[in-house]
N, C-alpha and C. Protein backbone atom coordinates (compact mmCIF):
# COMPACT_ATOMS: atom_id res chain seq x y z
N UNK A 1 -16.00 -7.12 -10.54
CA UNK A 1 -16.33 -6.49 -9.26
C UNK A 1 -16.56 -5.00 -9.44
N UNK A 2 -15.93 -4.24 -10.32
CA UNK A 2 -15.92 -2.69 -10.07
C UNK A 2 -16.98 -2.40 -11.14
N UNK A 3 -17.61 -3.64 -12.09
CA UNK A 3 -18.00 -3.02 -12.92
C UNK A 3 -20.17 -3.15 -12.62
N UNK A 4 -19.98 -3.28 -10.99
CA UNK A 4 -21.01 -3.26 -10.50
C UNK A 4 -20.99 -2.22 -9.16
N UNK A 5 -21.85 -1.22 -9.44
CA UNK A 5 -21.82 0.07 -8.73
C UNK A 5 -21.76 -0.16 -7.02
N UNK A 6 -23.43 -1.03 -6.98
CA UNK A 6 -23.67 -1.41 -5.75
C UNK A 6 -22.79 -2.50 -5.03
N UNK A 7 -22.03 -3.27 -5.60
CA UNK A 7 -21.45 -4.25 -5.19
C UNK A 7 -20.01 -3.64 -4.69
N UNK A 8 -19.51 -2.26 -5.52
CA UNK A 8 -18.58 -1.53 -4.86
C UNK A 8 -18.84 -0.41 -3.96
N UNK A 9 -20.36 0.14 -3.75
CA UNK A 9 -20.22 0.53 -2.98
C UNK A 9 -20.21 -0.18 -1.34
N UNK A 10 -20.74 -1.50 -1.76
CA UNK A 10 -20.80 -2.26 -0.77
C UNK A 10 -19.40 -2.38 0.29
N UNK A 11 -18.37 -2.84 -0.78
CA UNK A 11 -17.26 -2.95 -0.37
C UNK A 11 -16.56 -1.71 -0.08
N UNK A 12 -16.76 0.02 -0.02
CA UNK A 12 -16.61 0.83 0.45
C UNK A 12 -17.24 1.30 1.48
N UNK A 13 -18.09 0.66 1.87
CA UNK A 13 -18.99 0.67 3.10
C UNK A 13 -18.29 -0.42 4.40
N UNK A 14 -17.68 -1.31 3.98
CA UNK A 14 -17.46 -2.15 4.79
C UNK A 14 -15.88 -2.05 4.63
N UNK A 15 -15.26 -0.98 4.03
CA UNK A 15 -13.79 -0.98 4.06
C UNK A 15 -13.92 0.51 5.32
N UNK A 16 -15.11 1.02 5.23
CA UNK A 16 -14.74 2.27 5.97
C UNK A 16 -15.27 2.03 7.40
N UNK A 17 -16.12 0.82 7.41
CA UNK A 17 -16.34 0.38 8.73
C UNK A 17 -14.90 -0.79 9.47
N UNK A 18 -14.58 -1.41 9.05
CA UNK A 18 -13.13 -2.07 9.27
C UNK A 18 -12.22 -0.61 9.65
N UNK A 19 -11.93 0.24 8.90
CA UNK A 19 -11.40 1.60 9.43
C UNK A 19 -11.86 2.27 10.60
N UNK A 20 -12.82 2.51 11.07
CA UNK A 20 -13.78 2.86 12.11
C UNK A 20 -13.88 1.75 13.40
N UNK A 21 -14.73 0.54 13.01
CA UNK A 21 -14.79 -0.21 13.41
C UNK A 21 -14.01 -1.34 14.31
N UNK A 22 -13.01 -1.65 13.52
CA UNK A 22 -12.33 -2.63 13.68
C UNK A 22 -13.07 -4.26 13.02
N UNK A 23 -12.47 -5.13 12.63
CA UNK A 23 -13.44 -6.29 12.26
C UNK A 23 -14.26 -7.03 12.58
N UNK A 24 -14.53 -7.02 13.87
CA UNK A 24 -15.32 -7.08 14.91
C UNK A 24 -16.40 -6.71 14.46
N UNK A 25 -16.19 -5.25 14.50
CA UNK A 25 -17.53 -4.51 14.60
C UNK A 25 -18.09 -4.11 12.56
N UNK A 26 -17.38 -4.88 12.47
CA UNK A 26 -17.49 -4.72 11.00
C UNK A 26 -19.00 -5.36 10.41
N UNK A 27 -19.73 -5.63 11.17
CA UNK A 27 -20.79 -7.04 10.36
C UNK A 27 -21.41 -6.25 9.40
N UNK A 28 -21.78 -7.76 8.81
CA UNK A 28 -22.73 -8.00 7.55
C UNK A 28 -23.94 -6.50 8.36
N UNK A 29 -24.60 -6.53 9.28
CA UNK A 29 -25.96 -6.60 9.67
C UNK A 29 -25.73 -4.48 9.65
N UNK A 30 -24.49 -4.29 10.09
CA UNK A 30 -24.16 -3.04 10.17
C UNK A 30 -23.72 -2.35 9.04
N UNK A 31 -22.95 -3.11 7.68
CA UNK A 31 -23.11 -2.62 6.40
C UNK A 31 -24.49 -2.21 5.83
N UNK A 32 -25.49 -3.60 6.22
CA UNK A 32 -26.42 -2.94 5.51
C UNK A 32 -27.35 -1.83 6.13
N UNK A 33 -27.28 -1.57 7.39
CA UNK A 33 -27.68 -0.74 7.94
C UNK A 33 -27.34 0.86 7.66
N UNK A 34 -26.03 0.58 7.79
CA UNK A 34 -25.18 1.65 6.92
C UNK A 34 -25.89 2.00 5.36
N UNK A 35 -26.02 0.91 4.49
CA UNK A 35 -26.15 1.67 3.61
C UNK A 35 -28.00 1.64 2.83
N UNK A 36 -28.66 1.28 4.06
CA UNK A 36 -29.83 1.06 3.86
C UNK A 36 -30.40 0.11 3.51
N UNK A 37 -29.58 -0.92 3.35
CA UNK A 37 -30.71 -2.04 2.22
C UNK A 37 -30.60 -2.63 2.97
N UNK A 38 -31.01 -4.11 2.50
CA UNK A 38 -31.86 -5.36 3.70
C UNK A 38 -30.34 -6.00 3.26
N UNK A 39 -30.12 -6.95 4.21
CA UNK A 39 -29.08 -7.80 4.54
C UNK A 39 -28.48 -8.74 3.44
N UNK A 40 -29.50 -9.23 2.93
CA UNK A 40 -29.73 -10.70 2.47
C UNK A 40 -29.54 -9.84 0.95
N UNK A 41 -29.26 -8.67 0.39
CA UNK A 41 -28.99 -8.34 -0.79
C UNK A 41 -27.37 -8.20 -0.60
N UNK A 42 -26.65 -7.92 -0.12
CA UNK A 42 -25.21 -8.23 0.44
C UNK A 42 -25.26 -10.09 0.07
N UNK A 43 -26.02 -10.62 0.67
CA UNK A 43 -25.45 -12.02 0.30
C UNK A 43 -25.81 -12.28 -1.27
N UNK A 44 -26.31 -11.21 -1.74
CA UNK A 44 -26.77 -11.37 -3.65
C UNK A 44 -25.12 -11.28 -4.32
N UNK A 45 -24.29 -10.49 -3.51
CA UNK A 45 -23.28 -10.18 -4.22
C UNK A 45 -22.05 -10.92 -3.72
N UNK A 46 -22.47 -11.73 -2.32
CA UNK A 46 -21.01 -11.78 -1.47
C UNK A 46 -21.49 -13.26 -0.76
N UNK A 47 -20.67 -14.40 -0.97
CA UNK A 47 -20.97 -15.19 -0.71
C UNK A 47 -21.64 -15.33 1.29
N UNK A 48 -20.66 -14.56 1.78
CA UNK A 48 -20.38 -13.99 3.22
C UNK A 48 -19.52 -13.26 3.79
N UNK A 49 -19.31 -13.37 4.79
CA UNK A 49 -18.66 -12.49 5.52
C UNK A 49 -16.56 -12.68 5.32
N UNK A 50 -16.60 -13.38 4.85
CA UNK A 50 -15.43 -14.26 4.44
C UNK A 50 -15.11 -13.66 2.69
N UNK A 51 -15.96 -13.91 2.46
CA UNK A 51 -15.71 -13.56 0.62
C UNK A 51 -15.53 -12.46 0.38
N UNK A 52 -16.51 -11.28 1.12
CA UNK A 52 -16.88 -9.72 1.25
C UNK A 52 -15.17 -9.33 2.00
N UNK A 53 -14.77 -9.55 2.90
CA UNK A 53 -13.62 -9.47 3.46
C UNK A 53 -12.26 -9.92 2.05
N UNK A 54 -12.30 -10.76 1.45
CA UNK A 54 -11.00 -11.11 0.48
C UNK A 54 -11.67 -10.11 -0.56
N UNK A 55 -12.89 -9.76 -1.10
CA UNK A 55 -13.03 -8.71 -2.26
C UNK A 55 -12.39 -7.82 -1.86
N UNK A 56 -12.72 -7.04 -0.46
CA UNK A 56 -12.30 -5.89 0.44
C UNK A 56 -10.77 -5.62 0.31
N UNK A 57 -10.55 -7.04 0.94
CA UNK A 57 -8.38 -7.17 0.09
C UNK A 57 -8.12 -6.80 -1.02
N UNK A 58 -9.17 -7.02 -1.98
CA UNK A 58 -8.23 -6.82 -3.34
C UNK A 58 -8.72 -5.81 -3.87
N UNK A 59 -9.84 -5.30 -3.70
CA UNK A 59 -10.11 -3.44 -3.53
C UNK A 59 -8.90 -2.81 -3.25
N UNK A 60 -8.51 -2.96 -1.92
CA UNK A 60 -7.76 -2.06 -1.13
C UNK A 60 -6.22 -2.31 -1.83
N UNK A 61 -5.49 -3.28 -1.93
CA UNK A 61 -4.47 -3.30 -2.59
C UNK A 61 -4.39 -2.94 -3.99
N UNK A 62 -5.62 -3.11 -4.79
CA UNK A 62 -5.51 -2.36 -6.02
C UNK A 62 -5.65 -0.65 -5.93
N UNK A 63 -6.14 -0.20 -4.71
CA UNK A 63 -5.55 1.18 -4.57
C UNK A 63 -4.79 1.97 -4.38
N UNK A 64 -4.21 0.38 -3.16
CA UNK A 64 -2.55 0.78 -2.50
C UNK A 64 -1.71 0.30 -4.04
N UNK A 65 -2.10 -0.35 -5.24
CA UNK A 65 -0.51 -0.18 -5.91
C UNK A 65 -1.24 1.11 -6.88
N UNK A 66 -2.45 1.38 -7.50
CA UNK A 66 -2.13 2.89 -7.85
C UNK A 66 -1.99 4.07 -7.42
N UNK A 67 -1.38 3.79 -5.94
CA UNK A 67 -1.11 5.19 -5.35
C UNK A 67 0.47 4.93 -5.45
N UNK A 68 0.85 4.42 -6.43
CA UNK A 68 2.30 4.49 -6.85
C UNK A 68 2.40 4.99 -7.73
N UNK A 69 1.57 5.18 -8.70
CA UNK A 69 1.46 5.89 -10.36
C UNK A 69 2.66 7.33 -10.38
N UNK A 70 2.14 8.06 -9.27
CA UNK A 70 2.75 9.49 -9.46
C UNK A 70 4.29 8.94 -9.01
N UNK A 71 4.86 7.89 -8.35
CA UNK A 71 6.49 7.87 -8.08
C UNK A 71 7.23 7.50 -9.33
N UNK A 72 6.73 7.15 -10.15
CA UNK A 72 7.39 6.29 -10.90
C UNK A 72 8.09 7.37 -12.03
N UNK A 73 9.51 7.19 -12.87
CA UNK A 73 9.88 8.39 -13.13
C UNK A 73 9.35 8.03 -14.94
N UNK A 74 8.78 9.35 -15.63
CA UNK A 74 8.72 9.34 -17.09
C UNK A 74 9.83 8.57 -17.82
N UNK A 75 9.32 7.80 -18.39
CA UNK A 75 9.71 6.73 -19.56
C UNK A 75 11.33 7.30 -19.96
N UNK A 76 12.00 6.68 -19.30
CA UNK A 76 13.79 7.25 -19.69
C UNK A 76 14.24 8.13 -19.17
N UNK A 77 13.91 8.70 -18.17
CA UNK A 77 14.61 9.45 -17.38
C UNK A 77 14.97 8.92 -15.90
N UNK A 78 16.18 8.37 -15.73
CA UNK A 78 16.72 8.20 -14.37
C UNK A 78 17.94 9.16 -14.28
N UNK A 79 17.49 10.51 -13.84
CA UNK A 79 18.26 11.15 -13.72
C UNK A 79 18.14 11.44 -11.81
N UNK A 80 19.51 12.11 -11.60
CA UNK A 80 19.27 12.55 -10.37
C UNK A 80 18.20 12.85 -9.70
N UNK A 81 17.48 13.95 -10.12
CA UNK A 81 16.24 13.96 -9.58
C UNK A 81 14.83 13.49 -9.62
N UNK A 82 15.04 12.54 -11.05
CA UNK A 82 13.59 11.47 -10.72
C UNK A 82 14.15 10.61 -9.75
N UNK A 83 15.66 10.18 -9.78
CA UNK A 83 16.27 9.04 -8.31
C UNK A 83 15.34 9.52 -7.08
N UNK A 84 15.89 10.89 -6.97
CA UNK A 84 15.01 11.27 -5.67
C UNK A 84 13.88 11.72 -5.47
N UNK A 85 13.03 11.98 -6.28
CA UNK A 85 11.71 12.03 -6.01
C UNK A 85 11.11 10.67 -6.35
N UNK A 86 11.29 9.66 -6.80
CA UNK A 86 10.92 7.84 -6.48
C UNK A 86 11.01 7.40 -5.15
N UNK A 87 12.72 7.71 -4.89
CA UNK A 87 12.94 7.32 -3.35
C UNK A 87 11.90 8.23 -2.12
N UNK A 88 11.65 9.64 -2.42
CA UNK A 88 10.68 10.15 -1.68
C UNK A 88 9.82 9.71 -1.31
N UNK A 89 9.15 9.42 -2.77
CA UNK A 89 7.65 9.56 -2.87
C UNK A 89 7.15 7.76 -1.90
N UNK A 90 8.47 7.05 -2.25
CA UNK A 90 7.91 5.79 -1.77
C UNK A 90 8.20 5.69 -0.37
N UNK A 91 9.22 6.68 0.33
CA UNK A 91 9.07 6.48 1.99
C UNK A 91 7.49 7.31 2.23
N UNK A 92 7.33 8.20 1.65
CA UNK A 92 6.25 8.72 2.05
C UNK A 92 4.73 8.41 1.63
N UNK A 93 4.69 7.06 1.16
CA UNK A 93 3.44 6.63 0.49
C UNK A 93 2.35 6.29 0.59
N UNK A 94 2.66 5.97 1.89
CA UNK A 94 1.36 6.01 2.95
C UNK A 94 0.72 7.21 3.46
N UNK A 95 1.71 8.45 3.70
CA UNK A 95 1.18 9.74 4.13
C UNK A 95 0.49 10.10 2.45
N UNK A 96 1.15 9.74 1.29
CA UNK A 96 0.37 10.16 0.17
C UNK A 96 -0.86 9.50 -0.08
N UNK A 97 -0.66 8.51 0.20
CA UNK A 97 -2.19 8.03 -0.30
C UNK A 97 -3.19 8.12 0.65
N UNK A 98 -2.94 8.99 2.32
CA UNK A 98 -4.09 8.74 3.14
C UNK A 98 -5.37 9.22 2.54
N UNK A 99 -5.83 9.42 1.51
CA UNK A 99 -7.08 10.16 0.95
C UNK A 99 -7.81 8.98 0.85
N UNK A 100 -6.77 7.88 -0.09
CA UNK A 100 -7.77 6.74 -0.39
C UNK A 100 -7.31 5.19 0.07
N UNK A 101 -6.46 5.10 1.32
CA UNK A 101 -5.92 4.15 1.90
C UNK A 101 -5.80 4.53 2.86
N UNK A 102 -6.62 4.69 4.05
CA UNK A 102 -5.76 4.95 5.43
C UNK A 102 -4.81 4.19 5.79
N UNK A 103 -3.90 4.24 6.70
CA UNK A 103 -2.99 3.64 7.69
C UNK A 103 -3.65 2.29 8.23
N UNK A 104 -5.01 3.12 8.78
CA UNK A 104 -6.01 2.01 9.54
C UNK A 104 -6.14 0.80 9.04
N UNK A 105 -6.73 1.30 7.83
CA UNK A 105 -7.49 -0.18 7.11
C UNK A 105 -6.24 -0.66 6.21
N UNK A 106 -5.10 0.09 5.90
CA UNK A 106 -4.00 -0.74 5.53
C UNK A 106 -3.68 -1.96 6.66
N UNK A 107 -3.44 -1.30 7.51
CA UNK A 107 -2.83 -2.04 8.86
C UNK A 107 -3.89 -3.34 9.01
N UNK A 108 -5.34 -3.24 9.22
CA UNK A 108 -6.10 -3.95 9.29
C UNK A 108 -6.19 -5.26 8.35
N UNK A 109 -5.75 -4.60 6.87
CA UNK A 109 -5.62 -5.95 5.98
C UNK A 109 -4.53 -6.81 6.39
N UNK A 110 -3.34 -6.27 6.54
CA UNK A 110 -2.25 -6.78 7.21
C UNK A 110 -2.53 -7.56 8.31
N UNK A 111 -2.81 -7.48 8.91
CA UNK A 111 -3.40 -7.92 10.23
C UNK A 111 -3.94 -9.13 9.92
N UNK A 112 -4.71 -9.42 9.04
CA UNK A 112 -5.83 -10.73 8.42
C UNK A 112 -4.70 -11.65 7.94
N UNK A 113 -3.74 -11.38 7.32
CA UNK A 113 -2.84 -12.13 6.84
C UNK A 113 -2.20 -13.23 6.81
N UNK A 114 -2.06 -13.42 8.29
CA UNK A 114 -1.62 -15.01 8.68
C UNK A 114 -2.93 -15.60 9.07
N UNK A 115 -4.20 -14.92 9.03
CA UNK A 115 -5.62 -15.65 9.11
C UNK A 115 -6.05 -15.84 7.49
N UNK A 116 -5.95 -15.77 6.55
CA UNK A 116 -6.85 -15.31 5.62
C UNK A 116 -5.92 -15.67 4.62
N UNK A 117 -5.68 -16.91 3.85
CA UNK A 117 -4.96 -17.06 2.81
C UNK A 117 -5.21 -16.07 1.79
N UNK A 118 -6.38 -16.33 1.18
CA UNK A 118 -6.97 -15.27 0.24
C UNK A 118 -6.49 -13.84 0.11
N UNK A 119 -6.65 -13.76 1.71
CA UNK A 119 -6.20 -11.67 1.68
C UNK A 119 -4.86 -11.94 1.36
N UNK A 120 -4.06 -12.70 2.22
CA UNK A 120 -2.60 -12.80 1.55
C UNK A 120 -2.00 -12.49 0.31
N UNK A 121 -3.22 -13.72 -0.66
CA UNK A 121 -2.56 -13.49 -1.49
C UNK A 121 -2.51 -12.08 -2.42
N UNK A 122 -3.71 -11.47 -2.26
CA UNK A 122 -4.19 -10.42 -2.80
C UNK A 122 -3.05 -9.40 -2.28
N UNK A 123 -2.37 -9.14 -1.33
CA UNK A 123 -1.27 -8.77 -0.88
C UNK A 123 0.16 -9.60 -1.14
N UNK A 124 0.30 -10.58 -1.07
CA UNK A 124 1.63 -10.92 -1.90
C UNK A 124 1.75 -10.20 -3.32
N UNK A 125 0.79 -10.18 -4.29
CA UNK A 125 0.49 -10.23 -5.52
C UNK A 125 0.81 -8.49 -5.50
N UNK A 126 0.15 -8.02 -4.79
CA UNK A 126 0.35 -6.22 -4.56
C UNK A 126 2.46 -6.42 -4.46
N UNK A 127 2.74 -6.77 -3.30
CA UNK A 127 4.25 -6.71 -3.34
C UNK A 127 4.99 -6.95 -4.31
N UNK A 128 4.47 -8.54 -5.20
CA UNK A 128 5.50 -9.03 -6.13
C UNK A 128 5.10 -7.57 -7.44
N UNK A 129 4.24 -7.22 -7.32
CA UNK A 129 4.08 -6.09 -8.79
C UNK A 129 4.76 -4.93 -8.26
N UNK A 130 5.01 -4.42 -7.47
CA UNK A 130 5.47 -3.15 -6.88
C UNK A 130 7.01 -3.44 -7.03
N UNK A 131 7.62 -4.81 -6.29
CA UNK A 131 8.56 -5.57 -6.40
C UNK A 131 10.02 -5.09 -7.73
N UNK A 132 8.78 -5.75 -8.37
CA UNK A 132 8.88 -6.08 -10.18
C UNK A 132 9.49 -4.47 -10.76
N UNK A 133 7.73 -3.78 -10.69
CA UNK A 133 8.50 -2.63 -11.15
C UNK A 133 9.40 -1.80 -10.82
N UNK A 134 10.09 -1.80 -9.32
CA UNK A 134 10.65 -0.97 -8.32
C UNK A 134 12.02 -1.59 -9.34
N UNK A 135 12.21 -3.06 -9.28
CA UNK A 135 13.58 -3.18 -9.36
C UNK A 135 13.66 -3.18 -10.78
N UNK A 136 12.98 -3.10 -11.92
CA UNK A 136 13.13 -2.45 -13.05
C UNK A 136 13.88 -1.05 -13.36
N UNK A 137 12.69 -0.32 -12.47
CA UNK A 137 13.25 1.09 -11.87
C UNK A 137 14.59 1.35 -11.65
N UNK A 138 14.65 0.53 -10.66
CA UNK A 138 16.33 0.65 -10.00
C UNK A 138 17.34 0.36 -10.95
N UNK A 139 17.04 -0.86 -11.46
CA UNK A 139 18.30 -1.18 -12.52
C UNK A 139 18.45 -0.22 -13.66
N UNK A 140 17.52 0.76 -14.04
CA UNK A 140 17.66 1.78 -15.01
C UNK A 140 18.44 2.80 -14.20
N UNK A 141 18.60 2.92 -12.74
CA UNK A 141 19.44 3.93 -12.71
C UNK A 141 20.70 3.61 -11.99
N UNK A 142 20.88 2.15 -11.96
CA UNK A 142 21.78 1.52 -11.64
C UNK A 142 22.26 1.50 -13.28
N UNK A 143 22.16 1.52 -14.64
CA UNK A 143 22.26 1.46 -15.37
C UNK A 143 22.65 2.90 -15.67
N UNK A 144 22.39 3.69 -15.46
CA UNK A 144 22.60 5.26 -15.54
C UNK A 144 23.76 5.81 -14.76
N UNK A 145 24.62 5.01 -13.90
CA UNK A 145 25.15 5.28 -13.08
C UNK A 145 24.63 6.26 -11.87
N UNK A 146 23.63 5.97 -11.40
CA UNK A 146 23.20 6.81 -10.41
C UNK A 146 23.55 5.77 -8.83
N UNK A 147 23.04 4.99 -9.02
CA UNK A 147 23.00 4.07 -7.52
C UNK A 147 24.06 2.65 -8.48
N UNK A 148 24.10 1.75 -7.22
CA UNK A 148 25.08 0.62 -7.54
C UNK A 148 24.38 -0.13 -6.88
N UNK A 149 23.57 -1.22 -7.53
CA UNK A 149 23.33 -2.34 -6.66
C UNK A 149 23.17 -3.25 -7.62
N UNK A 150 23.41 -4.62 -7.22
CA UNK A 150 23.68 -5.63 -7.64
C UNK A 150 22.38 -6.71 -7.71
N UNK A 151 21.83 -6.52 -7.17
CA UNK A 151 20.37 -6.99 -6.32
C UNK A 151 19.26 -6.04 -6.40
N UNK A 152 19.02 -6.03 -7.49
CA UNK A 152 17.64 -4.87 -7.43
C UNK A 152 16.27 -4.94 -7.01
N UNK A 153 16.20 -6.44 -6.85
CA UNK A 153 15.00 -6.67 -6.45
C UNK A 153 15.00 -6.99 -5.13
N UNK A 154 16.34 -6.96 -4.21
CA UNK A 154 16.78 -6.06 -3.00
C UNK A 154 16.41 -5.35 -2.39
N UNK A 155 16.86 -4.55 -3.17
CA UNK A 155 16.80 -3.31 -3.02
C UNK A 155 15.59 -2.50 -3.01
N UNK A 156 15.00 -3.40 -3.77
CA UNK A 156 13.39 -2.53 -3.63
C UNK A 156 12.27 -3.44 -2.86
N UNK A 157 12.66 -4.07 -2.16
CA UNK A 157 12.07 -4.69 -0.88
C UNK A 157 12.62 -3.84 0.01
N UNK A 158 13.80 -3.71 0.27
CA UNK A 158 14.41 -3.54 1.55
C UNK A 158 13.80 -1.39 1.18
N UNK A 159 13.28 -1.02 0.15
CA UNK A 159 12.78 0.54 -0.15
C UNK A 159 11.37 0.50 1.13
N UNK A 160 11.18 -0.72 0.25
CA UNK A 160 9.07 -0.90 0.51
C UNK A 160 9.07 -1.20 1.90
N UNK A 161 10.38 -2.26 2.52
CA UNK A 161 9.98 -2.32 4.10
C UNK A 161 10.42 -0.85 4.91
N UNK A 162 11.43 0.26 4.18
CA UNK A 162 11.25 1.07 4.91
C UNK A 162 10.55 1.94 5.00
N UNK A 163 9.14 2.46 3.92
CA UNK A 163 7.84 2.82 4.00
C UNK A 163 7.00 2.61 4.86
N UNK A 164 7.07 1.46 4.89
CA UNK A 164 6.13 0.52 5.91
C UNK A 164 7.05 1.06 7.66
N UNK A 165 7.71 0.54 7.63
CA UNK A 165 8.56 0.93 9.14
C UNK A 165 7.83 2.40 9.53
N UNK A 166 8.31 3.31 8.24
CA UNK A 166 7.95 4.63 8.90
C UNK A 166 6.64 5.09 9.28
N UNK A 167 5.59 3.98 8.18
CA UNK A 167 4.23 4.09 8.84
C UNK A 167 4.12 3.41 10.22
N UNK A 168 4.59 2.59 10.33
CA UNK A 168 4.77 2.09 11.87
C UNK A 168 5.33 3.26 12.95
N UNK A 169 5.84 3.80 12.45
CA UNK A 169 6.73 4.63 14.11
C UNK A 169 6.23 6.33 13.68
N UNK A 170 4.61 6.16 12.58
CA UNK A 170 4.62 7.38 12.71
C UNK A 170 3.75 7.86 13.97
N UNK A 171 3.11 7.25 14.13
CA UNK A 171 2.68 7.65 15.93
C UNK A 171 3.33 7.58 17.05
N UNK A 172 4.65 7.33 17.22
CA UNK A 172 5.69 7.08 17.78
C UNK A 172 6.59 8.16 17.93
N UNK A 173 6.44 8.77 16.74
CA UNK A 173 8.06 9.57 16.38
C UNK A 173 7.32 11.45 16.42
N UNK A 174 7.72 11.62 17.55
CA UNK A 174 7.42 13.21 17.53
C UNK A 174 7.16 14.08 16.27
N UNK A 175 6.32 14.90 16.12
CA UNK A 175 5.98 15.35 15.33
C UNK A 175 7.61 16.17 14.80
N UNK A 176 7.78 16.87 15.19
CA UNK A 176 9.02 18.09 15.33
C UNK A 176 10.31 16.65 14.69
N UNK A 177 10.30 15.43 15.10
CA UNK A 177 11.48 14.59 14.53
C UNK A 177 10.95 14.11 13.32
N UNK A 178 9.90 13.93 13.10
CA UNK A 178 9.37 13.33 11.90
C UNK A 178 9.92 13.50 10.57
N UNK A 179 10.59 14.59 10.10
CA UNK A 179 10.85 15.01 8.97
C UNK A 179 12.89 14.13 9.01
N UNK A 180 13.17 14.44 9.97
CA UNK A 180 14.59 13.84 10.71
C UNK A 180 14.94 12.38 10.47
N UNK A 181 13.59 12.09 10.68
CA UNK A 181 13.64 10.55 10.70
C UNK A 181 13.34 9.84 9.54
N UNK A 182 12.78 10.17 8.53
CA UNK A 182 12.40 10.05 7.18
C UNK A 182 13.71 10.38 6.29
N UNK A 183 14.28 11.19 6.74
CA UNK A 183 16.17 11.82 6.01
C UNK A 183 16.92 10.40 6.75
N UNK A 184 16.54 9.92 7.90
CA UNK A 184 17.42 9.30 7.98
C UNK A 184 17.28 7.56 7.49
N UNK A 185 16.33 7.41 7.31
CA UNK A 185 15.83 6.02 6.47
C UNK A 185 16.43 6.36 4.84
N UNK A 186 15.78 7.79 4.42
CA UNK A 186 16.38 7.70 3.08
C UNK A 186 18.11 7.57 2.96
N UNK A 187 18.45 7.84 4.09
CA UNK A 187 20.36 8.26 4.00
C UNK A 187 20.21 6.55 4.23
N UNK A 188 19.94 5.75 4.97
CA UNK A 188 20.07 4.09 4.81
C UNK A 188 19.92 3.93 3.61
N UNK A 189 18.57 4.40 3.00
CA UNK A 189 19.00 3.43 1.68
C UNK A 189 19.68 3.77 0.44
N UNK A 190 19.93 4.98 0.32
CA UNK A 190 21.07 5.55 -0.31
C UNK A 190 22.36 5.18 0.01
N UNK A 191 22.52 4.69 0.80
CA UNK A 191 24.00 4.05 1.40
C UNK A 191 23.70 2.59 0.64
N UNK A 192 22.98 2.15 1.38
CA UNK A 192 22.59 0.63 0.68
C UNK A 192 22.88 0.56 -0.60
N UNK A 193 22.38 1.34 -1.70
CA UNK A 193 22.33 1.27 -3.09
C UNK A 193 23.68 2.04 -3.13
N UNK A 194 24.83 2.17 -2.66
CA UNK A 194 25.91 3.28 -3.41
C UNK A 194 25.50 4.45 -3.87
N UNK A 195 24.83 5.09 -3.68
CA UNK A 195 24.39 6.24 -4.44
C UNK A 195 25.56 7.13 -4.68
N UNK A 196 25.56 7.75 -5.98
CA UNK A 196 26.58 8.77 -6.38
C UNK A 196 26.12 9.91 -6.27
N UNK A 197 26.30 10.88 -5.47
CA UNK A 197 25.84 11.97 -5.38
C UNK A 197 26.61 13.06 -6.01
């Protein structure tokens, strides 16, 4: 898929209309309008509107897991402060990656989910790898004596759903509390894990 220019820009055309749009207004007829070409060259690359939509999934989740690259701490160091700049970086990962994942079209894939086996899975598959390496992560500094948990792969679900939460209540949560409320998810899961401070 990526190693065809037009076929990804295709699918960046129709990830930024789903963002804009909504899926609705997403069609075939308005991609290609968008990006100039005739219709029926979209169906050269995409079976339909169905297929173009699950590529779109697994675009977007292969962006949403390398916008984890920068949390992750250098090879042997779980020290205090890679603990907390991991735990940061992953409540705030959605505000980090809005450059190349909005909220929108995150939310939007989500959304397809209980419609769309396919997108699912392309999103299960995003979780179980994030999953994987999170509680690797963890057990090295559960191993370091930094945090205590018993359940690491717990623990780094119960990290990833509170990312997600905070993208949920960030239109919700006053600007001026915002920073308040992010200290106070991280103080949950620092409690959760025992953390030794």
């Amino acid at each position: 898929m990526k190693d065809n220019p037009k076929r990804l820009e295709i699918i960046k055309t129709y990830a930024d209309m789903i963002e804009t749009r909504g899926f609705e207004g997403a069609s075939l007829g308005a991609v290609a309008q968008q990006l100039g070409i005739p219709q029926s060259l979209i169906f050269h690359y995409f079976l339909n509107k169905d297929d173009l939509t699950v590529q779109t999934a697994e675009y977007v989740a292969e962006l949403c897991l390398r916008s984890y690259d920068r949390a992750w701490p250098k090879k042997g160091d779980f020290s205090d402060k890679s603990f907390h700049r991991l735990v940061d970086y992953i409540l705030e990962v959605h505000h980090n990656r809005r450059r190349t994942v909005s909220p929108r079209l995150y939310f939007a894939m989500i959304y397809l989910l209980p419609r769309q086996k396919q997108v699912m899975q392309h999103f299960c598959d995003l979780t179980e790898a994030l999953v994987t390496r999170l509680s690797e992560t963890l057990r090295g500094f559960h191993s370091a004596g930094i945090i205590c948990t018993e359940q690491p792969e717990l623990s780094a679900r119960s990290l990833l759903c509170l990312a997600d939460g905070i993208l949920c209540y960030e239109d919700l949560t006053p600007t001026d509390e915002r920073v308040a409320f992010i200290a106070a998810q991280k103080a949950l899961f620092l409690q959760s894990v025992s953390y030794r401070a």
